[in-house]
Protein backbone atom coordinates (compact mmCIF):
# COMPACT_ATOMS: atom_id res chain seq x y z
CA UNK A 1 -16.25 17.20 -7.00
CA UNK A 2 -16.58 20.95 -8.17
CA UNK A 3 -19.75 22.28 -8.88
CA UNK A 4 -19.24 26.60 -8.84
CA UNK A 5 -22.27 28.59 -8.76
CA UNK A 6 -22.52 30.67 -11.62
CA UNK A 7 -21.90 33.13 -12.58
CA UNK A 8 -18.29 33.63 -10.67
CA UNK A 9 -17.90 36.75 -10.28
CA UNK A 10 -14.27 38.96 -9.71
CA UNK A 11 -13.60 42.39 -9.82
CA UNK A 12 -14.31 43.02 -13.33
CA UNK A 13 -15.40 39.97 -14.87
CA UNK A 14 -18.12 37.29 -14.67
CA UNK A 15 -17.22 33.67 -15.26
CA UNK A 16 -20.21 31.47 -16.67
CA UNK A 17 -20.74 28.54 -18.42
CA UNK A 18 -20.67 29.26 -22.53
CA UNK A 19 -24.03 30.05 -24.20
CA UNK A 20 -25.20 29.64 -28.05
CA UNK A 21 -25.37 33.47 -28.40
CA UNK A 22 -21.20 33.29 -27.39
CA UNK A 23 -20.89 31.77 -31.28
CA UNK A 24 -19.71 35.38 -32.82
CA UNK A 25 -17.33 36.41 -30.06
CA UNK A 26 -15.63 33.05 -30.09
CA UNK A 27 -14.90 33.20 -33.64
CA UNK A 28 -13.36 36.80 -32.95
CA UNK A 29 -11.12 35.44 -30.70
CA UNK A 30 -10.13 31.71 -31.91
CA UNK A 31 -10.17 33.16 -35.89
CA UNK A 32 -7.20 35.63 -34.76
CA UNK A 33 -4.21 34.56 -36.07
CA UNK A 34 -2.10 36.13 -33.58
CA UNK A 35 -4.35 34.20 -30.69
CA UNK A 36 -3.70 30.97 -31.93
CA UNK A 37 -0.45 31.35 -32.87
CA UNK A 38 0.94 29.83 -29.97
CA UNK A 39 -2.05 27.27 -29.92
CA UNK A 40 -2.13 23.99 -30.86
CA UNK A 41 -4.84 24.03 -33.12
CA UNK A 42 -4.67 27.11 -35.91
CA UNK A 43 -7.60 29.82 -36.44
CA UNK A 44 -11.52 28.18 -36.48
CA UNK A 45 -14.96 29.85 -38.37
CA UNK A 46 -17.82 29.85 -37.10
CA UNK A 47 -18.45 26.70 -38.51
CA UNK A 48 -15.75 24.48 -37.19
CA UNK A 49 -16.44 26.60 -33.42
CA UNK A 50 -19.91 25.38 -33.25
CA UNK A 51 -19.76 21.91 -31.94
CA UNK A 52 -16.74 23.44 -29.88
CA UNK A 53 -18.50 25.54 -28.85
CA UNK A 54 -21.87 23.26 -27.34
CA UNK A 55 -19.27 20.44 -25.79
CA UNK A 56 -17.49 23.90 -24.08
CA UNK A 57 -20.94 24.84 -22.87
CA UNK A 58 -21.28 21.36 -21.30
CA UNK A 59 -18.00 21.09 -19.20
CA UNK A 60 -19.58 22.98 -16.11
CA UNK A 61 -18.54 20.62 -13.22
CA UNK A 62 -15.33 18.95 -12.46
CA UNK A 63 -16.80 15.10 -11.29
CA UNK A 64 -14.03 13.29 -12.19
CA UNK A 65 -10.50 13.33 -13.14
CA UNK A 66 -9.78 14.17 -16.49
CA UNK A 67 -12.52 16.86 -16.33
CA UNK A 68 -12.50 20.43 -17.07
CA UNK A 69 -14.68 23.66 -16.80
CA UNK A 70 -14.80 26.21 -19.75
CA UNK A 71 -15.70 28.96 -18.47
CA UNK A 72 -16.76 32.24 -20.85
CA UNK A 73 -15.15 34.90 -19.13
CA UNK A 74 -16.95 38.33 -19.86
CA UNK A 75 -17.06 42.07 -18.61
CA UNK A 76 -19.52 42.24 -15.38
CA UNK A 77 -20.21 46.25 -16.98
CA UNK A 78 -21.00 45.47 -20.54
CA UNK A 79 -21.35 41.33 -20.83
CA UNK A 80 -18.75 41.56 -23.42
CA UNK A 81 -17.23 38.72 -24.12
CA UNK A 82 -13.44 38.62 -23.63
CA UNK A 83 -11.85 35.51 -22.90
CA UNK A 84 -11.87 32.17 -23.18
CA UNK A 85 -10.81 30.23 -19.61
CA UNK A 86 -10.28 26.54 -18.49
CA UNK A 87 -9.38 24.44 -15.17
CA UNK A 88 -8.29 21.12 -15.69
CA UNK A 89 -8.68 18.35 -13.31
CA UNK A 90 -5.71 15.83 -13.72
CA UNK A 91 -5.07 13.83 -11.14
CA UNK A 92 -7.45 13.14 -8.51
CA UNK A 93 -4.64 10.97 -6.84
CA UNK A 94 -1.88 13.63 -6.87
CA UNK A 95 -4.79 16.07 -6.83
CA UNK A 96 -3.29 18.26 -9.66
CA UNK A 97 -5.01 20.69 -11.89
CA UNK A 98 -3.87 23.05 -14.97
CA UNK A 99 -5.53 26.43 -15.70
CA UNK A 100 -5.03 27.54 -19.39
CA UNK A 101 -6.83 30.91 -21.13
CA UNK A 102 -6.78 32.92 -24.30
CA UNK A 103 -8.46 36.56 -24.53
CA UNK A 104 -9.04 38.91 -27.51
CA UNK A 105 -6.23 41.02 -28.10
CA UNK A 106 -8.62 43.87 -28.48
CA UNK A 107 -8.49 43.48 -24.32
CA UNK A 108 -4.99 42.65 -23.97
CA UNK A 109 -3.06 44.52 -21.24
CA UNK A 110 -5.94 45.65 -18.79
CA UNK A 111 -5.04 42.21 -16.64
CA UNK A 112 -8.10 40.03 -17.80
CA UNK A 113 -6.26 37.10 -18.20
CA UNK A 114 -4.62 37.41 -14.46
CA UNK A 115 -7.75 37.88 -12.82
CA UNK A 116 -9.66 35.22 -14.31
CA UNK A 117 -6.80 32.76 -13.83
CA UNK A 118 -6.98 33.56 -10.19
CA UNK A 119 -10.38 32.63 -9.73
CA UNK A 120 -9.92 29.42 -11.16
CA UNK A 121 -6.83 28.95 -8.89
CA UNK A 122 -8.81 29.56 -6.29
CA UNK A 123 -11.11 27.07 -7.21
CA UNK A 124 -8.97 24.58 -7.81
CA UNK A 125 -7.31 25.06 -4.76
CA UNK A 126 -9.78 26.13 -1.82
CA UNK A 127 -12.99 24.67 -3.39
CA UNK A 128 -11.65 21.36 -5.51
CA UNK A 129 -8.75 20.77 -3.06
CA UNK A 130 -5.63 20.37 -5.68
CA UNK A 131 -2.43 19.99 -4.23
CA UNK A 132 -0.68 21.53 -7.68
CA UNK A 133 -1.95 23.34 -10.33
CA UNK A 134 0.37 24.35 -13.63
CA UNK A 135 0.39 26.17 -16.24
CA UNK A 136 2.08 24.76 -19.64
CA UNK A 137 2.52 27.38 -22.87
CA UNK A 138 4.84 27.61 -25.74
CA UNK A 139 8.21 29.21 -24.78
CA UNK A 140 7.84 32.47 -26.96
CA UNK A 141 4.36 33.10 -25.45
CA UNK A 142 6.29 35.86 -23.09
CA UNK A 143 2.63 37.77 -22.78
CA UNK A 144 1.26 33.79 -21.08
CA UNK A 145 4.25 33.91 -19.15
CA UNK A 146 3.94 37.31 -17.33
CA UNK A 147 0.43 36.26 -16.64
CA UNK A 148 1.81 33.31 -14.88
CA UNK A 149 4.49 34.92 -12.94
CA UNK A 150 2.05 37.97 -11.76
CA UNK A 151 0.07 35.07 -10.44
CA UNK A 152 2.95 33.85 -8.30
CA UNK A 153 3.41 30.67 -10.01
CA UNK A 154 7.24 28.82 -10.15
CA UNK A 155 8.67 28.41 -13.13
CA UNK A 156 10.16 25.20 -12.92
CA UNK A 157 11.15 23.40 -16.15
CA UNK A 158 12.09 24.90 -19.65
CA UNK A 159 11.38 21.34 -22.66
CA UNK A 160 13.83 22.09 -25.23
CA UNK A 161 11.94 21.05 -28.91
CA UNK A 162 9.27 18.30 -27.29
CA UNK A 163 6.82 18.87 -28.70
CA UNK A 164 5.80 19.12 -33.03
CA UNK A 165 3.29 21.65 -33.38
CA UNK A 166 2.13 23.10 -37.27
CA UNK A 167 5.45 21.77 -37.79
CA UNK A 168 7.88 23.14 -36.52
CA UNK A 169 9.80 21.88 -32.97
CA UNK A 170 8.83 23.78 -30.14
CA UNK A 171 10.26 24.08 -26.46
CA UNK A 172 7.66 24.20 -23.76
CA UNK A 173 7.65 26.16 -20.59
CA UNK A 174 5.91 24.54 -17.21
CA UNK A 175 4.41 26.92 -14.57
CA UNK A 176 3.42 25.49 -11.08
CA UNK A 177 2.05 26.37 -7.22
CA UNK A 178 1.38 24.53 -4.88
CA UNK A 179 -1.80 24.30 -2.29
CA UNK A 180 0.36 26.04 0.69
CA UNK A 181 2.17 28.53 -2.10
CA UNK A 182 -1.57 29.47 -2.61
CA UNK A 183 -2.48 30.32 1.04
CA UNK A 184 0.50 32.06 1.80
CA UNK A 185 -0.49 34.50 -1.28
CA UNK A 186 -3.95 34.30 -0.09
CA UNK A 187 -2.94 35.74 3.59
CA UNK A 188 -0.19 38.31 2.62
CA UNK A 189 -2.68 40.02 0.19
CA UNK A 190 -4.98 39.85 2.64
CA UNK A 191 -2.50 41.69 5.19
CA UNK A 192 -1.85 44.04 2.26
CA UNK A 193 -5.76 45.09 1.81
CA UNK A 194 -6.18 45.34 5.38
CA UNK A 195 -3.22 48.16 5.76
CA UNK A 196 -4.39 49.49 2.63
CA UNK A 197 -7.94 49.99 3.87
CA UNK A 198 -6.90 51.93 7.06
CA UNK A 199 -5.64 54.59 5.01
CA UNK A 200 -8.24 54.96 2.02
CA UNK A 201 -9.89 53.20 -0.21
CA UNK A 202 -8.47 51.25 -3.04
CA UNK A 203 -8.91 52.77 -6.96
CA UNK A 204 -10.77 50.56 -9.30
């Protein structure tokens, strides 16, 4: 069982369970053709967000399999919010998790999306216990991808048309690390810091 205390906070964001008040920001993001595009569901309102967005604001603890936190990941300066972030528990038996995110482009290439999808690796890995986490996304998503591979995650299997989405036939990429992948990251940044900070102090 996973039960974070909240808010999680990284180096530039906070990640916290989502609130009533998140309503207009999540219809920024999920009515943005361009951030669903690659979605399985197309743009929402307002409207169609709001149940959303209460059963999102409900998934706070991973109990069982087939759980998942939703996590509303904002700016720690401002409490903007910027991106919408998940961890998947699905398997407790093979102890296997997926992450999955989607920010507003208005953020897009300050590394948002890689930071928050490191906290809830390390989560899922160091506080949950997962063996494997992936990462699934539609094969043109190349922005999803990078995100992935900055992360250190494998990419280890490219579905040719397997899956009908808005109609059309799409191929699938699959993203993966393991529990030990993790660590090893975990220690070698951790040598990296430690080097760093002997000479002078990292920039923001």
């Amino acid at each position: 069982m996973l039960s974070p205390d909240y808010p999680i906070r990284t180096e530039r964001l906070l990640l916290r369970p989502f609130e009533p008040g998140d309503l207009d920001a999540m219809a920024v993001i999920h009515g943005d053709p361009a951030v669903v595009r690659f979605l399985y569901l197309g743009v929402r309102d307002r409207d169609a967000l709001r149940p959303v967005l209460e059963e999102k604001g409900q998934r706070t603890v991973l109990a069982k399999e087939g759980d998942s936190l939703n996590l509303a990941a904002v700016l720690a300066a401002t409490g903007e919010l910027v991106g919408d972030v998940v961890l998947f528990w699905r398997s407790e038996e093979h102890r296997m998790g997926e992450v999955g995110y989607i920010f507003d482009p208005a953020h897009a290439g300050r590394g948002y999306a890689t930071e928050a999808a490191r906290a809830l690796l390390r989560l899922g890995f160091e506080e949950l216990g997962l063996h494997r986490i992936v990462g699934r996304l539609d094969a043109r998503n190349t922005a999803s991808a990078r995100v992935l591979e900055r992360l250190g995650m494998r990419r280890e299997g490219h579905f040719v048309e397997n899956e009908l989405v808005k109609g059309e036939w799409t191929d699938e990429l699959v993203y993966a690390m393991l529990e030990r992948e993790w660590a090893q990251a975990a220690m070698s940044a951790s040598r990296s810091d430690a080097v760093a900070g002997s000479a002078s102090n990292r920039s923001a």
